[in-house]
C-alpha atoms as a PDB file:
ATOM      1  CA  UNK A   1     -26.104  48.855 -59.745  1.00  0.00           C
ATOM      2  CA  UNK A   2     -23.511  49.688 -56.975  1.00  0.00           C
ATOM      3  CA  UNK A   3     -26.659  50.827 -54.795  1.00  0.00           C
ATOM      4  CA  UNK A   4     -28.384  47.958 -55.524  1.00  0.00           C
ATOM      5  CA  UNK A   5     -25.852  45.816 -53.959  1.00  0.00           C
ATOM      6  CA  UNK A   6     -24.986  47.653 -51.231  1.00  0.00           C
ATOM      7  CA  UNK A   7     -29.001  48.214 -50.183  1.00  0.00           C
ATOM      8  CA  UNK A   8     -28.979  44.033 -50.694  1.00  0.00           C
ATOM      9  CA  UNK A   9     -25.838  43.928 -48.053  1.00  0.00           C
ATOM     10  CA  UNK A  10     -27.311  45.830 -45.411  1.00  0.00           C
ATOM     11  CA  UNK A  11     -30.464  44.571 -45.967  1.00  0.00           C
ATOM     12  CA  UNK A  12     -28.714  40.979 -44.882  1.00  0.00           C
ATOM     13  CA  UNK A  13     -27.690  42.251 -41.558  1.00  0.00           C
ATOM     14  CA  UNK A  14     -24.505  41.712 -39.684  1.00  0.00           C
ATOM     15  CA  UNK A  15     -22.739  38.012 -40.476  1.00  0.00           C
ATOM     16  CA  UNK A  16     -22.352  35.894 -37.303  1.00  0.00           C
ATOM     17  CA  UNK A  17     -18.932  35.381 -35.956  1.00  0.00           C
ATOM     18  CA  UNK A  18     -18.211  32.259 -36.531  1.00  0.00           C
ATOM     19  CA  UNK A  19     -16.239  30.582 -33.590  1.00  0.00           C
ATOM     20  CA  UNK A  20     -13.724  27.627 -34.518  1.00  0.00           C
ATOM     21  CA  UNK A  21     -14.177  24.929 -31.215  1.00  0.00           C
ATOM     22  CA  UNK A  22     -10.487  24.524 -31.598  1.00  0.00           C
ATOM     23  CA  UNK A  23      -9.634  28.190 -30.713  1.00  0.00           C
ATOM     24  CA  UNK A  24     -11.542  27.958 -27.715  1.00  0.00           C
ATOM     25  CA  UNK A  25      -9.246  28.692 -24.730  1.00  0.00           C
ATOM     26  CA  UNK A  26      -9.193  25.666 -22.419  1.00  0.00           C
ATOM     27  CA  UNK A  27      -9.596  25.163 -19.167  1.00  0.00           C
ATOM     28  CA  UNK A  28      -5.957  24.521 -17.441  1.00  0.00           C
ATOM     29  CA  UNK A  29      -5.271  20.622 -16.732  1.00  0.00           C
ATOM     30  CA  UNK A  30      -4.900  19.866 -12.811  1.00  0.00           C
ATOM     31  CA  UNK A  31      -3.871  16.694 -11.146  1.00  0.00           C
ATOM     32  CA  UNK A  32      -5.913  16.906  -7.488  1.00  0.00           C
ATOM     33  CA  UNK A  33      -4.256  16.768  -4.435  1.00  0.00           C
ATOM     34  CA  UNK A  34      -4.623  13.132  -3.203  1.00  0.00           C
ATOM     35  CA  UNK A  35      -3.994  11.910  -6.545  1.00  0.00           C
ATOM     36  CA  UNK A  36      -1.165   8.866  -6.149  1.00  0.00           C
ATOM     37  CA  UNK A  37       1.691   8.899  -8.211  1.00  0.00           C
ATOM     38  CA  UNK A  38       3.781   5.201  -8.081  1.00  0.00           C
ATOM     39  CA  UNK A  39       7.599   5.706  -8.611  1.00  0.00           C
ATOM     40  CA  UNK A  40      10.529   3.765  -9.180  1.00  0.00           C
ATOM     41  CA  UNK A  41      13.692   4.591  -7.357  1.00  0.00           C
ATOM     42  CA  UNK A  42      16.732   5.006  -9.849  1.00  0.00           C
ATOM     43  CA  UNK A  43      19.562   4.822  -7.444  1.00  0.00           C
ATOM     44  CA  UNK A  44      20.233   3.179  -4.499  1.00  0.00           C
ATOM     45  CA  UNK A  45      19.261   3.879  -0.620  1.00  0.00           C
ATOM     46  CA  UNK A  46      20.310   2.537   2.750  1.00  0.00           C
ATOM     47  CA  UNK A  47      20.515   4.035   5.947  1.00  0.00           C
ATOM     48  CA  UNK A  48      24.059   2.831   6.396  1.00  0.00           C
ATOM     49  CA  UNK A  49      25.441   5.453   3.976  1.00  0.00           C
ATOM     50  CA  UNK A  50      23.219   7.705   3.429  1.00  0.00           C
ATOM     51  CA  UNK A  51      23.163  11.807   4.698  1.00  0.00           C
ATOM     52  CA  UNK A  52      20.724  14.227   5.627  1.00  0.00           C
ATOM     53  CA  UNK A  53      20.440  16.384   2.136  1.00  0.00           C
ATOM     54  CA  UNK A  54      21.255  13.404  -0.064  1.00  0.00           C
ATOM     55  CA  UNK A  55      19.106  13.437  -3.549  1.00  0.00           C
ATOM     56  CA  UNK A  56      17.091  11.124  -4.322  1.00  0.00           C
ATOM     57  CA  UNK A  57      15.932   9.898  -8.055  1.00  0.00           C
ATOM     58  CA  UNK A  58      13.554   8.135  -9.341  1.00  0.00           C
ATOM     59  CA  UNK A  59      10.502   7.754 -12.402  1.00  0.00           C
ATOM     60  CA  UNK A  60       7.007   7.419 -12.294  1.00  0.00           C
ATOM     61  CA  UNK A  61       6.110   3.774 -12.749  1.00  0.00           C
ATOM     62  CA  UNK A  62       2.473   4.561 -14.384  1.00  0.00           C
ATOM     63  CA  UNK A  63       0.733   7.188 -16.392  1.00  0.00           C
ATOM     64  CA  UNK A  64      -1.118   9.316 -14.256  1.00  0.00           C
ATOM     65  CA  UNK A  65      -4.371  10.600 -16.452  1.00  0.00           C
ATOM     66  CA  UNK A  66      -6.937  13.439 -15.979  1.00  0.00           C
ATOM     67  CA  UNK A  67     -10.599  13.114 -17.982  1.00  0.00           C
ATOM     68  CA  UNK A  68      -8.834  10.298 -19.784  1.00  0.00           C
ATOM     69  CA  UNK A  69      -5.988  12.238 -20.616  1.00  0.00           C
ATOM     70  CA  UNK A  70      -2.378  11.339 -19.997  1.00  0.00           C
ATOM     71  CA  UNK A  71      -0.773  14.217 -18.102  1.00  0.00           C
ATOM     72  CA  UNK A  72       1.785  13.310 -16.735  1.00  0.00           C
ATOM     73  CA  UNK A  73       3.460   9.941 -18.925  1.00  0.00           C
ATOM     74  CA  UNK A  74       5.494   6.992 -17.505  1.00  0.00           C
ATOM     75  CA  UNK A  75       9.341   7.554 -17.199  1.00  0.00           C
ATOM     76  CA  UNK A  76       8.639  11.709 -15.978  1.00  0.00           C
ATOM     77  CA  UNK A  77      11.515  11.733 -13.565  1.00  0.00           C
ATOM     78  CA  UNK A  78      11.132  12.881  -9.881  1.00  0.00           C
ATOM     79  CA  UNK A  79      13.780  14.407  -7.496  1.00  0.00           C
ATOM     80  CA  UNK A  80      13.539  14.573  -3.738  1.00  0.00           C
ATOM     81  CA  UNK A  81      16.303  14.534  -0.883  1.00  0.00           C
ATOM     82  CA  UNK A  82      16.955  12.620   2.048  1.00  0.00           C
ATOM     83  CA  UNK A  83      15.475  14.845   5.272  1.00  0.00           C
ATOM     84  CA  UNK A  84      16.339  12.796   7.910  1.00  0.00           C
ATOM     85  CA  UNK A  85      17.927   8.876   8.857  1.00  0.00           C
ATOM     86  CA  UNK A  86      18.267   7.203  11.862  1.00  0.00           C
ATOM     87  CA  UNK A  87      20.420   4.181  12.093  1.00  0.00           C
ATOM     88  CA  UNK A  88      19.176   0.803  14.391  1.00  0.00           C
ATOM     89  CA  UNK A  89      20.121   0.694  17.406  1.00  0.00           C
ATOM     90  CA  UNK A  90      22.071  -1.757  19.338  1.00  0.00           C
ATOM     91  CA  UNK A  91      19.868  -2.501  22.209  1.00  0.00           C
ATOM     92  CA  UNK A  92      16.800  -1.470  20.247  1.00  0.00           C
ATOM     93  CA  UNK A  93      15.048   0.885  17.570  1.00  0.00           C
ATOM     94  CA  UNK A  94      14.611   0.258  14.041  1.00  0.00           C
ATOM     95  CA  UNK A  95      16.290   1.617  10.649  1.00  0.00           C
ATOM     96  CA  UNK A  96      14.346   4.678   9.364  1.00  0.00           C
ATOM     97  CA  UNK A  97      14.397   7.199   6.592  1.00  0.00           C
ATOM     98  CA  UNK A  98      12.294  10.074   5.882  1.00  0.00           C
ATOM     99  CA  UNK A  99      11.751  11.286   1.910  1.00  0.00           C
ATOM    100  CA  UNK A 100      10.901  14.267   0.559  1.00  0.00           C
ATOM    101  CA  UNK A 101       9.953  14.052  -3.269  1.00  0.00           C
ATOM    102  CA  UNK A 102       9.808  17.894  -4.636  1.00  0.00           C
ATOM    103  CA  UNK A 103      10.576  17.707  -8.412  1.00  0.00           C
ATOM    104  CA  UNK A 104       8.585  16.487 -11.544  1.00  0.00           C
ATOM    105  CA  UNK A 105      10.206  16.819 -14.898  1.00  0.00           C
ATOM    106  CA  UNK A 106       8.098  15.464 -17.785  1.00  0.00           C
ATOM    107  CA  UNK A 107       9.611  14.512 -20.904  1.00  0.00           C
ATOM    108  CA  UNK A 108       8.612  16.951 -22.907  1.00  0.00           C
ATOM    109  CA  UNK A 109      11.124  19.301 -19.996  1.00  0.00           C
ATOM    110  CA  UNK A 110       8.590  20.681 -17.814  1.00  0.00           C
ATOM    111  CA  UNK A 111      10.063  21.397 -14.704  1.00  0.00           C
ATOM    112  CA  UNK A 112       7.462  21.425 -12.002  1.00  0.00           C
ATOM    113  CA  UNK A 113       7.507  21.674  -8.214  1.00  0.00           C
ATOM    114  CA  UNK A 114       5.326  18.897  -6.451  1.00  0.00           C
ATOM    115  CA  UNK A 115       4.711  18.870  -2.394  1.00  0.00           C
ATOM    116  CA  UNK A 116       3.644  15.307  -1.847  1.00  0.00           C
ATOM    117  CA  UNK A 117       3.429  12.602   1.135  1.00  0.00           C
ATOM    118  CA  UNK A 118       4.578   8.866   1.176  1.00  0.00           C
ATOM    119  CA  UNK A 119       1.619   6.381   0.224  1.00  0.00           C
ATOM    120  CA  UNK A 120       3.217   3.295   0.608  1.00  0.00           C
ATOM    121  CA  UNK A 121       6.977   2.044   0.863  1.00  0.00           C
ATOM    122  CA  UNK A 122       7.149  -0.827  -1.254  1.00  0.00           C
ATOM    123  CA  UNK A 123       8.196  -4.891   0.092  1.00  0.00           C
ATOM    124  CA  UNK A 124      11.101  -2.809   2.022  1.00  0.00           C
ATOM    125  CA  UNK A 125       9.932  -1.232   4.589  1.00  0.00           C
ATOM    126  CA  UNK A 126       6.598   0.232   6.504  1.00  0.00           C
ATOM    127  CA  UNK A 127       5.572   3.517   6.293  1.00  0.00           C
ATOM    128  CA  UNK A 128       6.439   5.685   9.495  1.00  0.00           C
ATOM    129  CA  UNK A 129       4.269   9.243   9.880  1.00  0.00           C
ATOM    130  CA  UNK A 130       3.443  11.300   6.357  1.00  0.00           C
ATOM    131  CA  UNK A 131       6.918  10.580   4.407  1.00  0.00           C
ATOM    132  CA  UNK A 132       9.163   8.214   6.498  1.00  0.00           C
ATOM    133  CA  UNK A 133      10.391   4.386   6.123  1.00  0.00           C
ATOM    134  CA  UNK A 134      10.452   1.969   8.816  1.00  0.00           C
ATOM    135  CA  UNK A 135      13.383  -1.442   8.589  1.00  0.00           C
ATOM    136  CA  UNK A 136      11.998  -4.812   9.898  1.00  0.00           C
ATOM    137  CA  UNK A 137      12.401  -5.428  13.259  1.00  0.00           C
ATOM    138  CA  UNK A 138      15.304  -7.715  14.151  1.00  0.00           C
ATOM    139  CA  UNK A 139      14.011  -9.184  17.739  1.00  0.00           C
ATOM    140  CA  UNK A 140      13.369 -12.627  16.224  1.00  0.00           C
ATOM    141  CA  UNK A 141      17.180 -12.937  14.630  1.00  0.00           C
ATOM    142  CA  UNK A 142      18.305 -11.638  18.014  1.00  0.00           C
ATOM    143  CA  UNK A 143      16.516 -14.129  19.505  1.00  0.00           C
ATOM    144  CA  UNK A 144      17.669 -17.186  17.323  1.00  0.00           C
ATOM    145  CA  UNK A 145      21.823 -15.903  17.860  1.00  0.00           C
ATOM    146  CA  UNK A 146      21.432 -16.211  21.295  1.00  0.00           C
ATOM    147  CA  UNK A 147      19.750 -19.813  21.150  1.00  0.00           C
ATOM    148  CA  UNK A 148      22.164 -20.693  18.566  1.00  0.00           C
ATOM    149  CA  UNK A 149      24.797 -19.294  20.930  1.00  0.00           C
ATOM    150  CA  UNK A 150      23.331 -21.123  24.085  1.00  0.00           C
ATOM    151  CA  UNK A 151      22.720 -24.807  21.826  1.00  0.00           C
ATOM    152  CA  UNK A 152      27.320 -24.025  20.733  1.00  0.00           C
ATOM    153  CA  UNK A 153      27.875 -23.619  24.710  1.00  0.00           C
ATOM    154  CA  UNK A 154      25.868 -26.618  25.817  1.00  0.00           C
ATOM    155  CA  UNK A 155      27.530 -28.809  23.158  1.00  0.00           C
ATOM    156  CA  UNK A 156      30.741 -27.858  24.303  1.00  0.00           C
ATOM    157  CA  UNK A 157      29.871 -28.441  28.070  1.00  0.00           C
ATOM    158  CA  UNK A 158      28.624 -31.928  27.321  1.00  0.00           C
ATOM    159  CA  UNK A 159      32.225 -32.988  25.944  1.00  0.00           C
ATOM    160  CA  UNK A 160      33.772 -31.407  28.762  1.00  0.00           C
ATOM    161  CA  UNK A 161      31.765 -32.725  32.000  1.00  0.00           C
ATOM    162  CA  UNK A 162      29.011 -34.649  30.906  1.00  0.00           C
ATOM    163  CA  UNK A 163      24.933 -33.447  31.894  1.00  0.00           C
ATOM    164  CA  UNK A 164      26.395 -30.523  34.175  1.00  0.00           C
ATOM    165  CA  UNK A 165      28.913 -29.015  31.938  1.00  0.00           C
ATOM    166  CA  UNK A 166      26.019 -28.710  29.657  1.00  0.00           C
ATOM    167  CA  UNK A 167      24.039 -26.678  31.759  1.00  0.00           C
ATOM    168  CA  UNK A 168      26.976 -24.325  32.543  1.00  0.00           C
ATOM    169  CA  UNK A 169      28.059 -23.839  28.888  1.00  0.00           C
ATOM    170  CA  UNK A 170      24.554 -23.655  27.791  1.00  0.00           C
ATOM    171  CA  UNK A 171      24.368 -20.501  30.248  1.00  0.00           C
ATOM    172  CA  UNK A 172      27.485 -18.940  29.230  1.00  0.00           C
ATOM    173  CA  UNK A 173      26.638 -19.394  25.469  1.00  0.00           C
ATOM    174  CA  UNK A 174      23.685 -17.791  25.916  1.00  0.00           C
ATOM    175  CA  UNK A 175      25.148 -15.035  27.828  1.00  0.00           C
ATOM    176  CA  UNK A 176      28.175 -14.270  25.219  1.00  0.00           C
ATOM    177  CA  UNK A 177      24.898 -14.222  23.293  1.00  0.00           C
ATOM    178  CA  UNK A 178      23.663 -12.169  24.485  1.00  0.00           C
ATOM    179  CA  UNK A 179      26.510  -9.882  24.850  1.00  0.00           C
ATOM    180  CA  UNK A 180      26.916 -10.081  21.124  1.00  0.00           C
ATOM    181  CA  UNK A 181      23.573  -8.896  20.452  1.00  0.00           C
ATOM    182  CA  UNK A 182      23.796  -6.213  22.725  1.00  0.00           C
ATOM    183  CA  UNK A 183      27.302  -4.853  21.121  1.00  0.00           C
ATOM    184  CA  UNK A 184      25.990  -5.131  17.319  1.00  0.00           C
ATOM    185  CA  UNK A 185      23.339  -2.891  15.456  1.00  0.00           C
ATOM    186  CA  UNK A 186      20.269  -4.352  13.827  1.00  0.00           C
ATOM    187  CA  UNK A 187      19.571  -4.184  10.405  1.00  0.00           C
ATOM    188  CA  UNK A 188      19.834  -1.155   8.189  1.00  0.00           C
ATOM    189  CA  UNK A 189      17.043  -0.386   5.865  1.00  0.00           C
ATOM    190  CA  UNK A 190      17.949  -0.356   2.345  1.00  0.00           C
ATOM    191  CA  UNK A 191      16.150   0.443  -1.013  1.00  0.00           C
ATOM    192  CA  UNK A 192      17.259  -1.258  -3.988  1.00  0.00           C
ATOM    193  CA  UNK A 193      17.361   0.182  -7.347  1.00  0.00           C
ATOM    194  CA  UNK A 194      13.788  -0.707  -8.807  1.00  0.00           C
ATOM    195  CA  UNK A 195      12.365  -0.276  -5.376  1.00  0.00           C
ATOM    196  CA  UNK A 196       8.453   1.092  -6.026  1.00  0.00           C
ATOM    197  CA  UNK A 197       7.857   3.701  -4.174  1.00  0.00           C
ATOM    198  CA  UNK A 198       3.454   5.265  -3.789  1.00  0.00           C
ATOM    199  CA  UNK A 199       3.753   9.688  -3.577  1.00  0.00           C
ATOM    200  CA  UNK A 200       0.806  11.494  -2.823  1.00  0.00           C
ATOM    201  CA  UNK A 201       0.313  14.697  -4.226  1.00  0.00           C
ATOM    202  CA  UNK A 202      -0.760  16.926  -0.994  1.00  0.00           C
ATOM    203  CA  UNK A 203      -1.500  20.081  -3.459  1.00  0.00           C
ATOM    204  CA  UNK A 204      -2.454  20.103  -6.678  1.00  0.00           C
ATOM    205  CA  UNK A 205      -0.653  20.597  -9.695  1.00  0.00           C
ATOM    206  CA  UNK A 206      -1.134  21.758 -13.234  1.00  0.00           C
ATOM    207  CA  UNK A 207       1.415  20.025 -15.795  1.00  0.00           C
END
């Protein structure tokens, strides 16, 4: 009987191996370089205070998915530094601040190093080269101080000697003006708390 069964066995041939789709390793998860990442700055910035080194914070503002997948959520936190500021001038140049974002940490406490690029700076600013923030341009306040200055200085030449004294105070308003503009900085670029910030990933990463 035991010869029977075994003979039957063989006879069968070798059983197929069957493979369970969920053991199947899987390919690793990349987010492409050029993929953009919106975050939202945590803590303030401004040119005015802030230092060569100085971290930055901030949280992505958007799932970012692969093949319909969320890989890395909403609320991942990023961390950069400050590489370089340059204050306005006082005769002329704008406020400007270059970022470097370098850390992801996903909720789940993934650590991951990202190289990335500046997309887009927000209502703030404009975007200066690969990573850097440009302030608003303060020609047209400039402007308006020293009319304002001139239209003071006229006024007060009218009460003093009539149609000429106006035209001699209107000239030294506008120079003291002038002067004024001259001795004081434009405006420093600041990013608020809640500030949205576009990164671009310039290599890829795998979460």
């Amino acid at each position: 009987m035991i010869a029977i069964l075994i003979l039957a066995t063989l006879l069968q041939g070798p059983k197929k191996l069957e493979i369970d789709e969920n053991t199947k390793i899987q390919p690793p998860v990349v987010v492409p370089a050029g993929t953009v990442i919106p975050v939202t700055l945590t803590a303030r910035i401004t040119t005015k205070n802030a230092r060569d080194g100085d971290g930055i914070y901030g949280k992505t503002a958007f799932p970012v998915t692969v093949n319909n997948k969320i890989v890395i959520p909403e609320g991942s936190f990023v961390r950069g530094k400050v590489v370089e500021v340059k204050r306005p001038g006082k005769v002329k140049g704008r406020a400007g601040i270059i970022l470097s974002f370098q850390t992801l940490v996903l909720p789940s406490g993934i650590t991951l190093p990202i190289y990335t690029s500046l997309g887009g700076a927000g209502g703030s600013g404009e975007r200066k080269g690969e990573a850097g923030i440009e302030g608003e341009s303060t020609k047209g306040k400039d402007a308006a101080d020293i009319g304002k200055t001139a239209t003071e200085g006229a006024l007060i030449g009218v009460i003093a000697g009539g149609g000429k004294g106006a035209g001699i105070g209107g000239a030294a308003g506008a120079g003291a003006g002038a002067i004024g503009v001259l001795l004081s900085r434009g405006a420093d670029l600041v990013l608020e708390p809640g500030t949205t910030l576009e990164i671009v990933l310039d290599r890829p990463v795998e979460p």
